[in-house]
PDB file of N, CA and C in Angstrom:
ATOM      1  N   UNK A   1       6.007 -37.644  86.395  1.00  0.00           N
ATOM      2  CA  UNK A   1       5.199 -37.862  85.215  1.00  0.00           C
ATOM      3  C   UNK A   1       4.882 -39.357  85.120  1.00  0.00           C
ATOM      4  N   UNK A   2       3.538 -40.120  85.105  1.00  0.00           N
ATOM      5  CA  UNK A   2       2.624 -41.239  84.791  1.00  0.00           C
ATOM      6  C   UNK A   2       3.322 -41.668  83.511  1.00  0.00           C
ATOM      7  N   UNK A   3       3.528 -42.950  83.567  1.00  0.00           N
ATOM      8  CA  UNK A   3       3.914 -43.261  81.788  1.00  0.00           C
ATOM      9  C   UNK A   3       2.509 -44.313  81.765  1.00  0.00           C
ATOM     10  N   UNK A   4       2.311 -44.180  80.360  1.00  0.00           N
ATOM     11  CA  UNK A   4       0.669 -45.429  79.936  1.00  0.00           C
ATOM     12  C   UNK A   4       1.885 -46.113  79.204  1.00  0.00           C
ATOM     13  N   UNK A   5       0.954 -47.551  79.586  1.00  0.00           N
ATOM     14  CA  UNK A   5       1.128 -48.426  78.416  1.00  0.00           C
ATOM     15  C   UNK A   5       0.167 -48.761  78.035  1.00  0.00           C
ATOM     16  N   UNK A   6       0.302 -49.257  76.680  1.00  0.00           N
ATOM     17  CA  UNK A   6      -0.675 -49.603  75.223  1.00  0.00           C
ATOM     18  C   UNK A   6      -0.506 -51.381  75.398  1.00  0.00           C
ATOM     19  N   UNK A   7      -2.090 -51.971  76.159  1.00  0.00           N
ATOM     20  CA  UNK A   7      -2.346 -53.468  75.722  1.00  0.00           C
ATOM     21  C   UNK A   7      -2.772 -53.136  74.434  1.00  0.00           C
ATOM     22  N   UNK A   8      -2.729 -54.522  74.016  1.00  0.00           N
ATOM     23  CA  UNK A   8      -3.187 -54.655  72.686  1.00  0.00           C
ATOM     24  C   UNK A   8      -3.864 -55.989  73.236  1.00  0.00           C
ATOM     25  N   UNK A   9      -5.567 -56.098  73.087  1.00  0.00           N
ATOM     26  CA  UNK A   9      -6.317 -57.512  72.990  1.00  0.00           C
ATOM     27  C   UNK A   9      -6.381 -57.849  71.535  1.00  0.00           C
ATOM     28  N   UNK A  10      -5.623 -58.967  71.523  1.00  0.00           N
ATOM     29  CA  UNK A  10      -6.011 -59.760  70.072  1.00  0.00           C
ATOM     30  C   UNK A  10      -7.395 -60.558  70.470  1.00  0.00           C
ATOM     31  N   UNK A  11      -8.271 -60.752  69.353  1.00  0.00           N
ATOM     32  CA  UNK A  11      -9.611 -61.671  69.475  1.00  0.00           C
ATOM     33  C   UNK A  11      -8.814 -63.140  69.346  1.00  0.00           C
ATOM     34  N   UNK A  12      -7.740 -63.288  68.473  1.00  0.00           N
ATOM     35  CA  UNK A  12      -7.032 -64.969  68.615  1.00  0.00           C
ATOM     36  C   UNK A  12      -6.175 -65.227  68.811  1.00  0.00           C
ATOM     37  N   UNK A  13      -5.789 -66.306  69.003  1.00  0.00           N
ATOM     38  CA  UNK A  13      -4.508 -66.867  69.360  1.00  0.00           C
ATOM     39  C   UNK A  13      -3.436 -66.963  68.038  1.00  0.00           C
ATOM     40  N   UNK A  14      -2.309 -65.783  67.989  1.00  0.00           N
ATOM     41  CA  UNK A  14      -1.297 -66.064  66.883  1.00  0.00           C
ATOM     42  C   UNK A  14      -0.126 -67.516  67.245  1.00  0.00           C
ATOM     43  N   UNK A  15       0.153 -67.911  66.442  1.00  0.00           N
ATOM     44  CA  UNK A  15       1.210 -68.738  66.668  1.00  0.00           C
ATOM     45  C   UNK A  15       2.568 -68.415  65.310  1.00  0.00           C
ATOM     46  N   UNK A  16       3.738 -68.155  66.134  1.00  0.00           N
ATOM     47  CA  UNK A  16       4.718 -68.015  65.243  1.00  0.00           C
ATOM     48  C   UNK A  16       5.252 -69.093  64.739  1.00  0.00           C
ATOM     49  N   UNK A  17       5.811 -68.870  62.793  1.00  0.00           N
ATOM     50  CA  UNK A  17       6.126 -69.753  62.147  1.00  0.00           C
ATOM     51  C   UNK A  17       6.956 -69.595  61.362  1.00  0.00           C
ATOM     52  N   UNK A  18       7.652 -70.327  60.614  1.00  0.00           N
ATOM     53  CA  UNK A  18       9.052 -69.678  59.843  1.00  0.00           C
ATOM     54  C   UNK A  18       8.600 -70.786  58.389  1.00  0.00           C
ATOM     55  N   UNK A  19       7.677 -70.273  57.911  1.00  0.00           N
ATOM     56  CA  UNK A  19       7.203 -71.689  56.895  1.00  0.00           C
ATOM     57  C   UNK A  19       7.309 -70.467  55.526  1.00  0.00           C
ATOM     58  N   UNK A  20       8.330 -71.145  54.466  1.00  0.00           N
ATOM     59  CA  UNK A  20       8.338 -70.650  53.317  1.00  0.00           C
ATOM     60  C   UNK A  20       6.990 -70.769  52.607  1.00  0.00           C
ATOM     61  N   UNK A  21       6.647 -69.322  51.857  1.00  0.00           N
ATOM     62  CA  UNK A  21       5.481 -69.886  51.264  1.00  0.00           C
ATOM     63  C   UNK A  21       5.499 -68.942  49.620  1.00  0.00           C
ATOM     64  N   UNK A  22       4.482 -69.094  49.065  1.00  0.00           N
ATOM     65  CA  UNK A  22       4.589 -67.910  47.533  1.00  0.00           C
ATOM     66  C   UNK A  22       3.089 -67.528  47.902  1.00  0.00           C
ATOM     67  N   UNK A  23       2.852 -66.180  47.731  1.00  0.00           N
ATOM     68  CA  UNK A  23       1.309 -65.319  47.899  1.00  0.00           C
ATOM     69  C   UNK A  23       1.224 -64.947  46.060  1.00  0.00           C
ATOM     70  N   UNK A  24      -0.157 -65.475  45.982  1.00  0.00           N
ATOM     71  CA  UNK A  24      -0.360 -65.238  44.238  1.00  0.00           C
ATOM     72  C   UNK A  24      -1.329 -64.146  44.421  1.00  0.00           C
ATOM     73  N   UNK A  25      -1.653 -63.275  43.224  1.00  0.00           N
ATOM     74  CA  UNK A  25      -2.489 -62.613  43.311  1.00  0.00           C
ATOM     75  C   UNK A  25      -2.846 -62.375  42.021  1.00  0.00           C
ATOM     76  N   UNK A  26      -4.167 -62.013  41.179  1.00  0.00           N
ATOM     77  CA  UNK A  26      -4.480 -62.704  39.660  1.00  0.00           C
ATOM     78  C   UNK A  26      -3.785 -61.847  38.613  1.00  0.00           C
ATOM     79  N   UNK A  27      -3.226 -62.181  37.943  1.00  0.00           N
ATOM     80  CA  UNK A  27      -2.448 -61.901  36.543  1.00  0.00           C
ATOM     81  C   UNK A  27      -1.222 -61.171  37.574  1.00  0.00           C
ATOM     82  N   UNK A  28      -0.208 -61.656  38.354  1.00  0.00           N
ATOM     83  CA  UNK A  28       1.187 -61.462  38.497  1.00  0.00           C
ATOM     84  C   UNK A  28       1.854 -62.414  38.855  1.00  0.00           C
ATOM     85  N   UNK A  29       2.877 -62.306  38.750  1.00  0.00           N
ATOM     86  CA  UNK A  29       3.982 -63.453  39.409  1.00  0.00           C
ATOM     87  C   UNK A  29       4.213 -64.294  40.559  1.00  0.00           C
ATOM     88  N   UNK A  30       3.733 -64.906  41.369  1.00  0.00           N
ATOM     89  CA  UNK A  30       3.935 -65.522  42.689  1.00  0.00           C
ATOM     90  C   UNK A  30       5.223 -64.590  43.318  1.00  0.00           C
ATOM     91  N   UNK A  31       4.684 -64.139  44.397  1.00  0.00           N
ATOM     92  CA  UNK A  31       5.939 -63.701  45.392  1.00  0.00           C
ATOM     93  C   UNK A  31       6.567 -64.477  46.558  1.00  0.00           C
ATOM     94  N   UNK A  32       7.633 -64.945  46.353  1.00  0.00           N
ATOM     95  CA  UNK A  32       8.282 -65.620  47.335  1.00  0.00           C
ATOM     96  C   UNK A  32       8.444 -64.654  48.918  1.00  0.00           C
ATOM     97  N   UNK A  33       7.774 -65.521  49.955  1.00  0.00           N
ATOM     98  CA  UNK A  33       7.523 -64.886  50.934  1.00  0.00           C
ATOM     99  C   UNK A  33       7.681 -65.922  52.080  1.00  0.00           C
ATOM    100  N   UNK A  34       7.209 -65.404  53.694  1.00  0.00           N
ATOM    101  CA  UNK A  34       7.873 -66.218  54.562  1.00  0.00           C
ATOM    102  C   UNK A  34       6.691 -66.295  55.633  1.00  0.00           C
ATOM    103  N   UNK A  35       5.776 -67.387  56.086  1.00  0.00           N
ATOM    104  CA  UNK A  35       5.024 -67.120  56.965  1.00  0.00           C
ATOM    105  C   UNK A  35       4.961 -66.843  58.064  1.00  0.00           C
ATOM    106  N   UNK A  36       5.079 -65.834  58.899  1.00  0.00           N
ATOM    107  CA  UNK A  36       5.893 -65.872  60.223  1.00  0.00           C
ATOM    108  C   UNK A  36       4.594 -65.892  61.310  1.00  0.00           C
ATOM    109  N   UNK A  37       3.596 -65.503  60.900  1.00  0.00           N
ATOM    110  CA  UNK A  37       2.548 -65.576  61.985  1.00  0.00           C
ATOM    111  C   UNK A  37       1.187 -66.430  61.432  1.00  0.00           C
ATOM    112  N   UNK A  38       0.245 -67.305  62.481  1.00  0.00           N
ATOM    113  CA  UNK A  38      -0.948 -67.713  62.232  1.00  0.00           C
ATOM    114  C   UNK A  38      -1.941 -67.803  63.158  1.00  0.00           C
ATOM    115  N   UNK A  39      -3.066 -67.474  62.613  1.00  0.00           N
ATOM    116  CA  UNK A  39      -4.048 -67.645  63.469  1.00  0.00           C
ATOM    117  C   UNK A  39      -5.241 -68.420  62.737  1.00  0.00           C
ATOM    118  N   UNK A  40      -6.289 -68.802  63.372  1.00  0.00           N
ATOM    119  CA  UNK A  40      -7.690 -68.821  62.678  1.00  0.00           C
ATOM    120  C   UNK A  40      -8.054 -67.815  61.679  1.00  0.00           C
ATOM    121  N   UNK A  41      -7.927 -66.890  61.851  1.00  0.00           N
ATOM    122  CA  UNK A  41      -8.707 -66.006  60.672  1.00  0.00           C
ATOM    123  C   UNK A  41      -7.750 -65.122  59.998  1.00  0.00           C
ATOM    124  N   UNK A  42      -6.388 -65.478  60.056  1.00  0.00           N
ATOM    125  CA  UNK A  42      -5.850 -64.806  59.476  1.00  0.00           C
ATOM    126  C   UNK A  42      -4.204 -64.815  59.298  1.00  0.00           C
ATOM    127  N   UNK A  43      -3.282 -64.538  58.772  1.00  0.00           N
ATOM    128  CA  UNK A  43      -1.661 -64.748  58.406  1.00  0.00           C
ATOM    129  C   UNK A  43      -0.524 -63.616  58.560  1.00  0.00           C
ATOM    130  N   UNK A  44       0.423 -63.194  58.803  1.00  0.00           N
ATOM    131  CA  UNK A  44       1.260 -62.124  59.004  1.00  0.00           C
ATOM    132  C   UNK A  44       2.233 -63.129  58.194  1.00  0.00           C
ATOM    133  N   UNK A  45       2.604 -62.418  56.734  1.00  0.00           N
ATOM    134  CA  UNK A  45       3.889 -63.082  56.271  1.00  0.00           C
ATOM    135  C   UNK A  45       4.917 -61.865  55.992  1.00  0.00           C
ATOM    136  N   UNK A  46       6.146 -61.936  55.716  1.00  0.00           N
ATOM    137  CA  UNK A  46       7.180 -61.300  55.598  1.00  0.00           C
ATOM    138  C   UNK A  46       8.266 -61.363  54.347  1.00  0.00           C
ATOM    139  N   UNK A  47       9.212 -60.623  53.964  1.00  0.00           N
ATOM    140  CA  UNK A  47      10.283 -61.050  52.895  1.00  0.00           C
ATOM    141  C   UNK A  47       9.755 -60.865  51.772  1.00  0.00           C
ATOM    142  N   UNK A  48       9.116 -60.423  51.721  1.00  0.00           N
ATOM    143  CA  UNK A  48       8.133 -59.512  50.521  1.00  0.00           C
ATOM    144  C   UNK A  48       8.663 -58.845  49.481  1.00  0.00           C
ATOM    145  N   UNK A  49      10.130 -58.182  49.837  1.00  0.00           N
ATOM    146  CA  UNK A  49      11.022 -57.215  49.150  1.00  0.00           C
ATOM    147  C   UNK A  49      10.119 -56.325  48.769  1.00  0.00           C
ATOM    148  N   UNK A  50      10.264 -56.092  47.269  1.00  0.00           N
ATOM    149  CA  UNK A  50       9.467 -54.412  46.919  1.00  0.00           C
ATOM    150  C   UNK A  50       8.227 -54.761  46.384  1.00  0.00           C
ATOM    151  N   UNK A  51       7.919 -56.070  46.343  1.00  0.00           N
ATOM    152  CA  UNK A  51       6.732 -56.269  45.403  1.00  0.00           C
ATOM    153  C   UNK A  51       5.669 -55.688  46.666  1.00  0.00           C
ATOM    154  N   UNK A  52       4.746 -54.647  45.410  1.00  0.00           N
ATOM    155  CA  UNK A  52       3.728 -54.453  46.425  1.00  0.00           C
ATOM    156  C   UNK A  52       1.939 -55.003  46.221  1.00  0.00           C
ATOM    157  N   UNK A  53       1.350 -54.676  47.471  1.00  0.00           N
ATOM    158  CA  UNK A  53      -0.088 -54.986  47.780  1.00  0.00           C
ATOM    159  C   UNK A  53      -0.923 -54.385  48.183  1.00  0.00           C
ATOM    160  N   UNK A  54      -2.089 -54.095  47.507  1.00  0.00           N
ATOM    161  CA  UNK A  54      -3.022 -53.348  48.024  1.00  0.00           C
ATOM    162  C   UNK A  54      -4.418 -53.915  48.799  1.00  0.00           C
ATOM    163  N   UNK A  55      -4.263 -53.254  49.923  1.00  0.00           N
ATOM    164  CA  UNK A  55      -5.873 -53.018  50.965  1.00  0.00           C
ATOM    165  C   UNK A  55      -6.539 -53.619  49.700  1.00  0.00           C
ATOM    166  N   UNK A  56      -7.293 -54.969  50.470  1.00  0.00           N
ATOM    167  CA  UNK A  56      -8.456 -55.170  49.922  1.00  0.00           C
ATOM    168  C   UNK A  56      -8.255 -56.728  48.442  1.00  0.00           C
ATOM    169  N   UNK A  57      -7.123 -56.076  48.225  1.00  0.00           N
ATOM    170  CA  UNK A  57      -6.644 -57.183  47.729  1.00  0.00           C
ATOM    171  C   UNK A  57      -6.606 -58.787  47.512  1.00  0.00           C
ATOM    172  N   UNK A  58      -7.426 -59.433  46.544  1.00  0.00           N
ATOM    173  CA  UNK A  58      -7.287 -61.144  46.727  1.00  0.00           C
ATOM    174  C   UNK A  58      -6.153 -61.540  46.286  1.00  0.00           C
ATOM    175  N   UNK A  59      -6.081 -62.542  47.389  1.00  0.00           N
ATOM    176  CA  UNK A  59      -4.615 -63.766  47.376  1.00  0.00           C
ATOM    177  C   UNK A  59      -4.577 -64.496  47.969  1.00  0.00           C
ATOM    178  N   UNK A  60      -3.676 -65.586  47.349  1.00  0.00           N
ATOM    179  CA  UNK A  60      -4.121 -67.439  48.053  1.00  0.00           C
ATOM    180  C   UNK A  60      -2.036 -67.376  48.390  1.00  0.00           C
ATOM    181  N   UNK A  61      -2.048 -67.605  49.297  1.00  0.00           N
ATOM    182  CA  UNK A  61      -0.995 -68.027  50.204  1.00  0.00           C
ATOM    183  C   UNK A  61      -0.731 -69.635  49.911  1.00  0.00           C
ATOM    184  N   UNK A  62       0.052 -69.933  49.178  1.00  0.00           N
ATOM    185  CA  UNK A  62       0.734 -71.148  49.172  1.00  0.00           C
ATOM    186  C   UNK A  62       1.537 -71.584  49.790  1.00  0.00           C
ATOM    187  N   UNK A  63       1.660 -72.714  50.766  1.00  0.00           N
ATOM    188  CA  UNK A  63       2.942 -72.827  52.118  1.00  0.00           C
ATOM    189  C   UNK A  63       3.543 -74.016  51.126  1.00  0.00           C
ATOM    190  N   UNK A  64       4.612 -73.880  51.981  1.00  0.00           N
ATOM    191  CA  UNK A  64       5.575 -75.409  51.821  1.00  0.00           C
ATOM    192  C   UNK A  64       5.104 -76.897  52.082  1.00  0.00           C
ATOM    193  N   UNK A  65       4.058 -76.349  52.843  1.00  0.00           N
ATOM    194  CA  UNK A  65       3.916 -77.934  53.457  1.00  0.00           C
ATOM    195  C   UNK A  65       2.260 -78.937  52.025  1.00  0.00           C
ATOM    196  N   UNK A  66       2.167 -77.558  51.205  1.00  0.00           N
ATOM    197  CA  UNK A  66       1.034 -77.800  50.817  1.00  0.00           C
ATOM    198  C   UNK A  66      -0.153 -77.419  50.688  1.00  0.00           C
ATOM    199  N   UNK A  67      -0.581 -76.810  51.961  1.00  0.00           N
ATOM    200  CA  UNK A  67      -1.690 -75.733  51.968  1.00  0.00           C
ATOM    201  C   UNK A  67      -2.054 -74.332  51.313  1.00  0.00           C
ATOM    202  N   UNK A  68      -2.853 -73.950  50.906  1.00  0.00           N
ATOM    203  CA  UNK A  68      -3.001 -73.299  50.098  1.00  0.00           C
ATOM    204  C   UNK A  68      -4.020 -72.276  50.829  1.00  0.00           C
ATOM    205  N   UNK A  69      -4.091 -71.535  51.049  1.00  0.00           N
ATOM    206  CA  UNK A  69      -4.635 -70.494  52.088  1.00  0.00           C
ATOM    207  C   UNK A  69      -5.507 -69.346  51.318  1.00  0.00           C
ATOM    208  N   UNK A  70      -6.772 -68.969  50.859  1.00  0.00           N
ATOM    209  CA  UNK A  70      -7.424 -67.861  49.945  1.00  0.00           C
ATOM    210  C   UNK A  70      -7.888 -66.696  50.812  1.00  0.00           C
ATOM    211  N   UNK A  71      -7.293 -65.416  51.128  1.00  0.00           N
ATOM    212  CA  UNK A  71      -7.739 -64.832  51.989  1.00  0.00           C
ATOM    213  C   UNK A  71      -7.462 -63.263  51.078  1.00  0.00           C
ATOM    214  N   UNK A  72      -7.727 -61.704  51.689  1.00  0.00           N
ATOM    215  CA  UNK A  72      -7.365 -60.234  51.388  1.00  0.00           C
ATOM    216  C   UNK A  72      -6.947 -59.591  52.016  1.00  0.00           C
ATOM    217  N   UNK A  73      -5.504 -59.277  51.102  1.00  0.00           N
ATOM    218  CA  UNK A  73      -4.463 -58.044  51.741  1.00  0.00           C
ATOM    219  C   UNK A  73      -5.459 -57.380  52.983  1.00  0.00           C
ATOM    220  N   UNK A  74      -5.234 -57.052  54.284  1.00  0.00           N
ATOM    221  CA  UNK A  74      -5.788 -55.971  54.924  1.00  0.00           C
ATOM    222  C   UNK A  74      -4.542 -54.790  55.182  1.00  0.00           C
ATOM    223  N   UNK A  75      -3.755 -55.048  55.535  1.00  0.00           N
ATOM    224  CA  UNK A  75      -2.782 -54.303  55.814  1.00  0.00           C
ATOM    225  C   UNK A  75      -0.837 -54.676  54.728  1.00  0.00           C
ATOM    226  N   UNK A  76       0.034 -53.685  54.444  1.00  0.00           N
ATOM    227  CA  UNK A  76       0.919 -54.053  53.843  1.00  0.00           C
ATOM    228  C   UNK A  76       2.120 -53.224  53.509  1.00  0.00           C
ATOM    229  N   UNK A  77       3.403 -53.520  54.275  1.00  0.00           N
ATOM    230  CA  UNK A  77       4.025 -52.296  54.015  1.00  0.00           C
ATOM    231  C   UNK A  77       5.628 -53.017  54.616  1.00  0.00           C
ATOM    232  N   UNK A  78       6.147 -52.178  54.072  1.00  0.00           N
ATOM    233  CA  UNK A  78       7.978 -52.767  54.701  1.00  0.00           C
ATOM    234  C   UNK A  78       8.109 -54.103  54.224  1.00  0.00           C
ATOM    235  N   UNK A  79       7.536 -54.588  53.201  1.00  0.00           N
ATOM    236  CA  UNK A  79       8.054 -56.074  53.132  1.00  0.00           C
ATOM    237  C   UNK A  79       7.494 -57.259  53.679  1.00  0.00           C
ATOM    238  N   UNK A  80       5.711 -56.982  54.287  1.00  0.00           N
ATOM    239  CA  UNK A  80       4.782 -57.307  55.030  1.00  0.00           C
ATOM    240  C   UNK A  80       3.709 -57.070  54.646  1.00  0.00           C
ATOM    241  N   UNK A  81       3.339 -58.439  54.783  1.00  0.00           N
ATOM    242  CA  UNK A  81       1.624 -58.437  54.958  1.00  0.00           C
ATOM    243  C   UNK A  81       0.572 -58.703  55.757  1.00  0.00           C
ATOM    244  N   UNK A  82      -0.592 -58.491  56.349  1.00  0.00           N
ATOM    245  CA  UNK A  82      -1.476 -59.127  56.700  1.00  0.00           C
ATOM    246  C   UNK A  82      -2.259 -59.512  56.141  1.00  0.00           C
ATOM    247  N   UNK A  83      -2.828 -60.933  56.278  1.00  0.00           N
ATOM    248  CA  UNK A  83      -3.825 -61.512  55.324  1.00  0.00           C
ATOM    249  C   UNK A  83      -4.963 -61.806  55.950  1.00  0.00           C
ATOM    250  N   UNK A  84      -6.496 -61.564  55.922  1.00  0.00           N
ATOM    251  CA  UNK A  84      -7.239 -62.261  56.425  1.00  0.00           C
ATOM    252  C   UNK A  84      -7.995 -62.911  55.727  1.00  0.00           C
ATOM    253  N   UNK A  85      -7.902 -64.184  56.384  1.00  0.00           N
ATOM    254  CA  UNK A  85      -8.544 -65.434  55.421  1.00  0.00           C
ATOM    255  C   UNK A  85      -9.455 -65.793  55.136  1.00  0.00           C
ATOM    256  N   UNK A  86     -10.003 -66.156  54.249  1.00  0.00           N
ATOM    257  CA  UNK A  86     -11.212 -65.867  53.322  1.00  0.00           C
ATOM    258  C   UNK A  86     -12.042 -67.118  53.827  1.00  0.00           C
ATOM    259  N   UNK A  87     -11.589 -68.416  54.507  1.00  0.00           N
ATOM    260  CA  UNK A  87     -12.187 -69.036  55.288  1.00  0.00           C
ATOM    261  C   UNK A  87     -11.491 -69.075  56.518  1.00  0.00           C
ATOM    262  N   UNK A  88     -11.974 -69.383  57.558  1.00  0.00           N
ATOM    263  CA  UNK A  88     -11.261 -69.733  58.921  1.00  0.00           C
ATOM    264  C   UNK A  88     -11.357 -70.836  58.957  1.00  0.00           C
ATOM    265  N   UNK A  89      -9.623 -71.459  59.361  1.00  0.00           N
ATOM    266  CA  UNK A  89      -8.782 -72.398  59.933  1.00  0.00           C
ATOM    267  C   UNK A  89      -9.875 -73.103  60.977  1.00  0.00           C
ATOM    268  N   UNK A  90      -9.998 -74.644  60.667  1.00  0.00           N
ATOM    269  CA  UNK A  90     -10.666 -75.280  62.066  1.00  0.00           C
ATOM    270  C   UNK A  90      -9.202 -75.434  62.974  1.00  0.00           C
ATOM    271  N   UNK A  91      -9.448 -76.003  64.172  1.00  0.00           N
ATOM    272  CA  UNK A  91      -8.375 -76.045  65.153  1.00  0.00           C
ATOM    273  C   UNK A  91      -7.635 -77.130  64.499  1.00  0.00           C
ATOM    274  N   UNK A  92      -8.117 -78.167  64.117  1.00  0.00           N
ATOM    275  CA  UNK A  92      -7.231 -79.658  63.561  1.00  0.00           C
ATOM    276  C   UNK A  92      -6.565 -79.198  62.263  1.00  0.00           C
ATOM    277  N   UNK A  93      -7.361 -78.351  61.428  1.00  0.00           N
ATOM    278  CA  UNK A  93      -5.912 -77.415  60.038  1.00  0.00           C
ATOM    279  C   UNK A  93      -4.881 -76.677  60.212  1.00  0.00           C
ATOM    280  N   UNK A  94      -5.369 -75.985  61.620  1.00  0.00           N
ATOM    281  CA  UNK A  94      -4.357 -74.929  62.240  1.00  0.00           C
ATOM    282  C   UNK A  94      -3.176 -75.820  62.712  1.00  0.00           C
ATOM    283  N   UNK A  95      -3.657 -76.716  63.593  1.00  0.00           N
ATOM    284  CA  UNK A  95      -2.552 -77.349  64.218  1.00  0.00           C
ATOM    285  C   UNK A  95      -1.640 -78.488  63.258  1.00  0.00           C
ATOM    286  N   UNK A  96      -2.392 -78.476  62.429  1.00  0.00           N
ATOM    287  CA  UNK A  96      -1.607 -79.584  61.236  1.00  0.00           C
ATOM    288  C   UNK A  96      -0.453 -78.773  60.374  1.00  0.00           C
ATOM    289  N   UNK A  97      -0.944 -77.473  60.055  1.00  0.00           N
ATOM    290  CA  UNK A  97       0.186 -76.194  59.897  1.00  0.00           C
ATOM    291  C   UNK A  97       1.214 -75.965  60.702  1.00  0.00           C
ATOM    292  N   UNK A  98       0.720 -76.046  61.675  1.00  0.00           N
ATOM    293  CA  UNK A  98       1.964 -75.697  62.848  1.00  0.00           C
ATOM    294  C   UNK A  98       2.752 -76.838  63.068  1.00  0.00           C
ATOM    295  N   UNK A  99       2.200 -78.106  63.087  1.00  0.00           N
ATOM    296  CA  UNK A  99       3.380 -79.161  63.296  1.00  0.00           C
ATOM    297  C   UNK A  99       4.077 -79.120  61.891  1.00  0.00           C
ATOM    298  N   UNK A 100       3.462 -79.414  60.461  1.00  0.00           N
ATOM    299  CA  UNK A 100       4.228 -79.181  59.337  1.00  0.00           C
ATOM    300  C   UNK A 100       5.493 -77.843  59.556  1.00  0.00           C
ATOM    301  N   UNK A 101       5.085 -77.101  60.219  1.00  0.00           N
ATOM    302  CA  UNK A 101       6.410 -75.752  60.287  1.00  0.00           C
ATOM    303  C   UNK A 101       7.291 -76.593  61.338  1.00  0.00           C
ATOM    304  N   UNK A 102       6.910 -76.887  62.326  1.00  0.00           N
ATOM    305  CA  UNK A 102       7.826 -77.624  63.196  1.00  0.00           C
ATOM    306  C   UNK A 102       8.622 -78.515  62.928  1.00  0.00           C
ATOM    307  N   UNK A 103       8.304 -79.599  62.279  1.00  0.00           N
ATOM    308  CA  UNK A 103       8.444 -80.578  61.180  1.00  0.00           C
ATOM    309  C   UNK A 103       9.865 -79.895  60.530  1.00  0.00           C
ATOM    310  N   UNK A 104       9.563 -79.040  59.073  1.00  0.00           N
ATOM    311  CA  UNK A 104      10.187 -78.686  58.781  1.00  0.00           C
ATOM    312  C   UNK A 104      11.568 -77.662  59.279  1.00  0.00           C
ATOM    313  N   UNK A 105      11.049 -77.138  60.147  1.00  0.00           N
ATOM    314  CA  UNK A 105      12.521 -76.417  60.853  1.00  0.00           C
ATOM    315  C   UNK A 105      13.337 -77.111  61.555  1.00  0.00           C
ATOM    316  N   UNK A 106      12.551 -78.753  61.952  1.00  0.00           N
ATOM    317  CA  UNK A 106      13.355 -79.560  62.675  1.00  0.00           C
ATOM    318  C   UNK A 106      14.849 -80.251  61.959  1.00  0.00           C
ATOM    319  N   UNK A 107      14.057 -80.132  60.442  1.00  0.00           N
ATOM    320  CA  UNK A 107      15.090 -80.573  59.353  1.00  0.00           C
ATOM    321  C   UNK A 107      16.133 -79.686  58.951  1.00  0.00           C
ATOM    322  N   UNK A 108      15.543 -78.548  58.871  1.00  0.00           N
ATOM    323  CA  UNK A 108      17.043 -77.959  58.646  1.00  0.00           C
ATOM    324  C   UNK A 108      18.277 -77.233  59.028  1.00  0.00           C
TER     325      UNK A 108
END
């Protein structure tokens, strides 16, 4: 018996990150959350607990380092989100994110 495997083509380049951040969304509480993935057009954060999000959804991603990110729930479940961002990251914002996470994990 043949076994398949499943590629998956991403259109961008993710980069993993461990950057504390809070995701707001209008008239609730900021949820303390964890950024673990980035790309140009879009965010994978985590630690979500039970608060939930719906498809379609607006929300601005606040990081630690400062940035403030405005993008909509696409996907969301287990304590996870995907966000795609309501503007796309130039390469010099992206990479200024990623050294700020570097930065910071170097410290603690």
């Amino acid at each position: 018996m043949a076994t398949m495997s499943v590629l998956t083509i991403r259109a961008h380049k993710r980069y993993a990150l461990r950057m504390p951040s809070k995701l707001e969304s209008e008239g609730r509480k900021p949820a303390p959350c964890l950024l673990i993935e980035l790309s140009q057009h879009g965010a994978r954060i985590s630690n979500l607990g039970q608060r939930k999000f719906a498809v379609g959804e607006s929300v601005a991603l606040d990081t630690s380092c400062g940035r403030r990110l405005d993008g909509t729930i696409r996907w969301a479940h287990d304590g996870r989100a995907g966000i795609e961002l309501g503007k796309s990251l130039h390469l010099p914002d992206l990479a200024e994110l990623i050294d700020a996470n570097r930065r910071e994990t170097a410290v603690a």
